[in-house]
N, C-alpha and C. Protein backbone atom coordinates (compact mmCIF):
# COMPACT_ATOMS: atom_id res chain seq x y z
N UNK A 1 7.72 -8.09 -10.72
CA UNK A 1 6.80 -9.20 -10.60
C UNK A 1 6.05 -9.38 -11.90
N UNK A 2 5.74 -10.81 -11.81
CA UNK A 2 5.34 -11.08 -13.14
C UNK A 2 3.76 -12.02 -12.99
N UNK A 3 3.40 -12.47 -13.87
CA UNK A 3 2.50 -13.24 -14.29
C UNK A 3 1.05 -13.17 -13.03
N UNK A 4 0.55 -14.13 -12.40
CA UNK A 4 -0.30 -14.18 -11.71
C UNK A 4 -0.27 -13.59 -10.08
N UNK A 5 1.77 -13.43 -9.42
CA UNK A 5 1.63 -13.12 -8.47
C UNK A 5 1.71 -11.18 -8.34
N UNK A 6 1.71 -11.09 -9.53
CA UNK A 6 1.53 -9.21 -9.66
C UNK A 6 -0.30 -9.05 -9.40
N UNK A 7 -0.25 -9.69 -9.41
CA UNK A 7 -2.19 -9.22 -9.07
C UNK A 7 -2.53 -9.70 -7.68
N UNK A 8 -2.31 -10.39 -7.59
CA UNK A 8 -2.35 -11.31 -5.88
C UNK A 8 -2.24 -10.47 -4.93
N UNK A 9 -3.81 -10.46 -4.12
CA UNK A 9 -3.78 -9.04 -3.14
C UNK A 9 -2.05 -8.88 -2.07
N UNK A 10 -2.62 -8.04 -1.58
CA UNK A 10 -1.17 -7.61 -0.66
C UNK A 10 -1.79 -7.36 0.70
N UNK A 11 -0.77 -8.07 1.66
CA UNK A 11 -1.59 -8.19 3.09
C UNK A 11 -1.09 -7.11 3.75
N UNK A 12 -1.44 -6.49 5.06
CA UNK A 12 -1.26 -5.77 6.39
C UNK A 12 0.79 -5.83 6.31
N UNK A 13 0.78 -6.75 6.41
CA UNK A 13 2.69 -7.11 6.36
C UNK A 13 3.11 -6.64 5.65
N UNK A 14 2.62 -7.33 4.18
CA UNK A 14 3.63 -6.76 2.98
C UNK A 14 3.65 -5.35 2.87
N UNK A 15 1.89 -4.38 2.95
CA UNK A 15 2.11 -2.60 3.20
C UNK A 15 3.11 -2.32 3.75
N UNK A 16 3.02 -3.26 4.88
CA UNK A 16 4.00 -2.35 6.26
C UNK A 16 5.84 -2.40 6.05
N UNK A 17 6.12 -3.50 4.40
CA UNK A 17 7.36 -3.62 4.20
C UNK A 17 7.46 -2.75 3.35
N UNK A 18 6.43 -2.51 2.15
CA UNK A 18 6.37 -1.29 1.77
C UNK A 18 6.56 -0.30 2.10
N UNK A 19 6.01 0.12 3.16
CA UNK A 19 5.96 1.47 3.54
C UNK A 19 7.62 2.00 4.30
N UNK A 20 7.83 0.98 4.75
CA UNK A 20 9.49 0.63 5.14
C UNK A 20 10.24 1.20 3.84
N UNK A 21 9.98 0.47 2.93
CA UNK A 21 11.39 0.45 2.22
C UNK A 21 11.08 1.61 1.07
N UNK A 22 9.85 1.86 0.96
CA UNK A 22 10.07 3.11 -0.03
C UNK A 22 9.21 4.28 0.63
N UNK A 23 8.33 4.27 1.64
CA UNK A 23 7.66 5.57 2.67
C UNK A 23 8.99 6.51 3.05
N UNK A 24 10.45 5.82 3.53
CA UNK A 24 11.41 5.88 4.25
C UNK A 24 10.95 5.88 5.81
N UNK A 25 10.09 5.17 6.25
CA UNK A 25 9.90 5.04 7.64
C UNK A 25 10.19 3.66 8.21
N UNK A 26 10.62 3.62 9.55
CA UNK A 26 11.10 2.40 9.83
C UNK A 26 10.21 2.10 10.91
N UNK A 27 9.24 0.83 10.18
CA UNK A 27 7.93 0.52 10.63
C UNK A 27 7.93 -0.69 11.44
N UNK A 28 7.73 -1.00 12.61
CA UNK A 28 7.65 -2.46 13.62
C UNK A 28 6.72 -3.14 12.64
N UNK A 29 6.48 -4.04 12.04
CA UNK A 29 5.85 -4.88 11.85
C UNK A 29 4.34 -5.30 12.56
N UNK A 30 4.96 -5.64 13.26
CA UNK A 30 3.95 -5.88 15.02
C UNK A 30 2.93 -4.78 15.12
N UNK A 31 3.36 -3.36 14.40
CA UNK A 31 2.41 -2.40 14.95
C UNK A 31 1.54 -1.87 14.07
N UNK A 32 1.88 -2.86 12.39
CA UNK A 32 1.04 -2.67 11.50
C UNK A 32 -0.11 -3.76 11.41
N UNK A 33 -1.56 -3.25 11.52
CA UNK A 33 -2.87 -4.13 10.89
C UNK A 33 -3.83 -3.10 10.33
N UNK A 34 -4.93 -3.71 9.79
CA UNK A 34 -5.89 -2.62 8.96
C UNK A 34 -6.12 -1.67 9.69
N UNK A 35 -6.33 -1.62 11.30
CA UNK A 35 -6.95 -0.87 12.05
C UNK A 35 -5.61 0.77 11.81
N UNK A 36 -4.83 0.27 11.21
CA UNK A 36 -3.93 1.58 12.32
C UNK A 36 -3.78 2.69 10.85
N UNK A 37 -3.71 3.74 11.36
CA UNK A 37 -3.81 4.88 10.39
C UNK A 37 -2.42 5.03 10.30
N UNK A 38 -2.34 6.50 8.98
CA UNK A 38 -1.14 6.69 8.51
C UNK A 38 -0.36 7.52 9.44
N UNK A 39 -1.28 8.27 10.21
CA UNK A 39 -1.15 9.19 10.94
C UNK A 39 0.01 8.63 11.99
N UNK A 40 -0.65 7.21 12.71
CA UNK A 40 -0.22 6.90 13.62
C UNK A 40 1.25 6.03 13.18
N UNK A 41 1.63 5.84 11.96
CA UNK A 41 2.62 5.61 11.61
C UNK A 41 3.71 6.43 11.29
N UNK A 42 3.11 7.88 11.44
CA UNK A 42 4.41 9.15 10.68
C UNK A 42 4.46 9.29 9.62
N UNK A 43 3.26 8.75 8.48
CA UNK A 43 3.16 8.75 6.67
C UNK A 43 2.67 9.94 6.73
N UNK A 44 2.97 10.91 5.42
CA UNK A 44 2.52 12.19 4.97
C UNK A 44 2.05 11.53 3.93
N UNK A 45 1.36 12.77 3.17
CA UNK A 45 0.70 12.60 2.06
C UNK A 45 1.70 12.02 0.50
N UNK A 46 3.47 12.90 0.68
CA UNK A 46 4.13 12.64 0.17
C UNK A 46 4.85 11.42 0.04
N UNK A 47 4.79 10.62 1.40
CA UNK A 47 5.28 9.52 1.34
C UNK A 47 4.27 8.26 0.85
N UNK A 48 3.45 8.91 0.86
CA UNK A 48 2.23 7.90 0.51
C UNK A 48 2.21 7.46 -1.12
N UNK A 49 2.79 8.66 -1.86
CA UNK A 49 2.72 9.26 -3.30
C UNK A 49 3.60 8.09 -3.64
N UNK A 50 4.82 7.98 -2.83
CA UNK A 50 5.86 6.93 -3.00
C UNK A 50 6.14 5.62 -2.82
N UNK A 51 4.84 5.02 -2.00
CA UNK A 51 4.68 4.11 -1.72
C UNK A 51 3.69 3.63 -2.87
N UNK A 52 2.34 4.53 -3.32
CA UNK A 52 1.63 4.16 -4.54
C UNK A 52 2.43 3.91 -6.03
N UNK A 53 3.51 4.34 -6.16
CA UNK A 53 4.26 4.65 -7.29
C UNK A 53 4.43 3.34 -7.38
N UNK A 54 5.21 2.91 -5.65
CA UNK A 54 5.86 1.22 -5.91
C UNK A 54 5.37 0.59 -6.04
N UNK A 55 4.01 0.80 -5.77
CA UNK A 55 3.30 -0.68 -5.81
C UNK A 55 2.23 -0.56 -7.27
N UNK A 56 2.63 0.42 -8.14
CA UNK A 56 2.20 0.51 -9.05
C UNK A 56 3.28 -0.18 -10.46
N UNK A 57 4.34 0.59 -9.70
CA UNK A 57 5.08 -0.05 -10.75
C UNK A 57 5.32 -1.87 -10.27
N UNK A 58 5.35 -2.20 -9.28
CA UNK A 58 5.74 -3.29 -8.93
C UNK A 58 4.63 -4.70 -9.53
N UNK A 59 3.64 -3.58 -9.26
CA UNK A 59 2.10 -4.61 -10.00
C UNK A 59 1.50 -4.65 -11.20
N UNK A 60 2.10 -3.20 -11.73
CA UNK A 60 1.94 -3.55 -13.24
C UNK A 60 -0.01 -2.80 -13.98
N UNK A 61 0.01 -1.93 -12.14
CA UNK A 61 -1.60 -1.37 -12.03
C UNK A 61 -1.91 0.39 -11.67
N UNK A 62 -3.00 0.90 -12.51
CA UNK A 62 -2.54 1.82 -12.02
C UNK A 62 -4.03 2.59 -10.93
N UNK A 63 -3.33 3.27 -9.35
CA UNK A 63 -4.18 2.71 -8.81
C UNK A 63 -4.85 4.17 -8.59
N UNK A 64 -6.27 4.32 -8.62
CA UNK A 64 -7.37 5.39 -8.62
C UNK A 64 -7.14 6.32 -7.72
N UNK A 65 -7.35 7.45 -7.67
CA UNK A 65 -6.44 8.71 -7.20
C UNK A 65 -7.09 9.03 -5.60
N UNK A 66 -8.47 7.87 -5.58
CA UNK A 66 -8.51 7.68 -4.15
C UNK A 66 -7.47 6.94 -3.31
N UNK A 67 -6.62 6.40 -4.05
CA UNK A 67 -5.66 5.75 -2.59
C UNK A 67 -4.75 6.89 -2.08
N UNK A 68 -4.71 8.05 -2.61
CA UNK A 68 -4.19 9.06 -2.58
C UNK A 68 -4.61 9.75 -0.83
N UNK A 69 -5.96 9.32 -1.18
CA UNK A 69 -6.61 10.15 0.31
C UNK A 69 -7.07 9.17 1.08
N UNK A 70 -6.68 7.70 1.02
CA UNK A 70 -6.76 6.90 1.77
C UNK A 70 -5.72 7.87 3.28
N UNK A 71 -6.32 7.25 4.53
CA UNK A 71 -5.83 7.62 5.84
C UNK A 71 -5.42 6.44 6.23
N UNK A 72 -6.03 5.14 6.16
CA UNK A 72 -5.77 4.34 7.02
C UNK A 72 -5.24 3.15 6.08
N UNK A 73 -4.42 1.48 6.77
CA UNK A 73 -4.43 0.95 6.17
C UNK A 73 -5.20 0.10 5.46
N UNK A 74 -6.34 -0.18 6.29
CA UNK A 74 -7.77 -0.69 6.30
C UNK A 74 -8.05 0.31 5.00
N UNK A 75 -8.31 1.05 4.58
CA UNK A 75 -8.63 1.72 3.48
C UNK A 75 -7.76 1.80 2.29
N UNK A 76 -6.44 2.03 2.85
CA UNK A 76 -5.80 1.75 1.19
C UNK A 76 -5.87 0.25 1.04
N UNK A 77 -5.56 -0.38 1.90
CA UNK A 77 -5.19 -2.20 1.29
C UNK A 77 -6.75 -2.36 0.63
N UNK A 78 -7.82 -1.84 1.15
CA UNK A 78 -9.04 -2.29 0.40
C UNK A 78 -9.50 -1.52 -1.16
N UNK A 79 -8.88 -0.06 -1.57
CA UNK A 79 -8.52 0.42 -2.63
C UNK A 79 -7.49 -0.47 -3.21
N UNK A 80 -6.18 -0.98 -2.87
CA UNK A 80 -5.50 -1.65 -4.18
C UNK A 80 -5.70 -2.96 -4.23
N UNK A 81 -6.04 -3.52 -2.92
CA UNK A 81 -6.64 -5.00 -3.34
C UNK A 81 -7.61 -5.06 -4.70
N UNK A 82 -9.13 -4.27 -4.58
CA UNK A 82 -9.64 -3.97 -5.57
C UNK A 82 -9.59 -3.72 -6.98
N UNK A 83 -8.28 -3.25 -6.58
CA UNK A 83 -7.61 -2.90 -8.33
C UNK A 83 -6.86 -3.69 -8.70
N UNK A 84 -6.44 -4.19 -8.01
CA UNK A 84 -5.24 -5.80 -8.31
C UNK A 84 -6.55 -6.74 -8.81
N UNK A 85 -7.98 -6.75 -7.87
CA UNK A 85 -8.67 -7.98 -8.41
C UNK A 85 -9.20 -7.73 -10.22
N UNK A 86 -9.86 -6.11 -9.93
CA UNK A 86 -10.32 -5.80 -11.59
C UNK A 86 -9.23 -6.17 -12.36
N UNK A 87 -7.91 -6.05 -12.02
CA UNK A 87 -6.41 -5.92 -13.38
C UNK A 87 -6.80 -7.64 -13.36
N UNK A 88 -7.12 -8.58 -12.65
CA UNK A 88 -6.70 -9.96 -12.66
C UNK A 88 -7.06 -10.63 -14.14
């Protein structure tokens, strides 16, 4: 991604395609919103590592070592939204 849509926050959905295609978990859609933790999705700490990587490299940002200990999605989407807005 390039130009203005590499900064452009990332919603509840797009995490949850994320977390699909590089977490390696195969996530309902339907059962992802801010409210739901990692826990309750089957994410480890390791898969989390892999999901920050992508969306680091994908955005072109690099994101503060609290999304690391983010638990929920409500908490990471509000850590890299944040950092997508400062990179803007």
């Amino acid at each position: 991604m390039s130009g203005a849509n590499s900064h452009r926050e990332i919603t509840a959905e797009e995490l949850g395609e994320l977390l699909s295609a590089t977490g390696g978990l195969r996530i309902d859609q339907s059962d992802v919103d801010s409210a739901t933790t990692f826990d309750e999705l089957g994410l480890d700490s390791l898969a989390l590592l892999g999901v920050i990587t992508a969306v680091e490299r994908e955005r072109g940002v690099a994101l503060p070592t609290e999304a690391q200990e983010a638990r929920s999605v409500r908490e990471f989407l509000a850590i890299l939204n944040d950092t997508l807005r400062k990179a803007a």
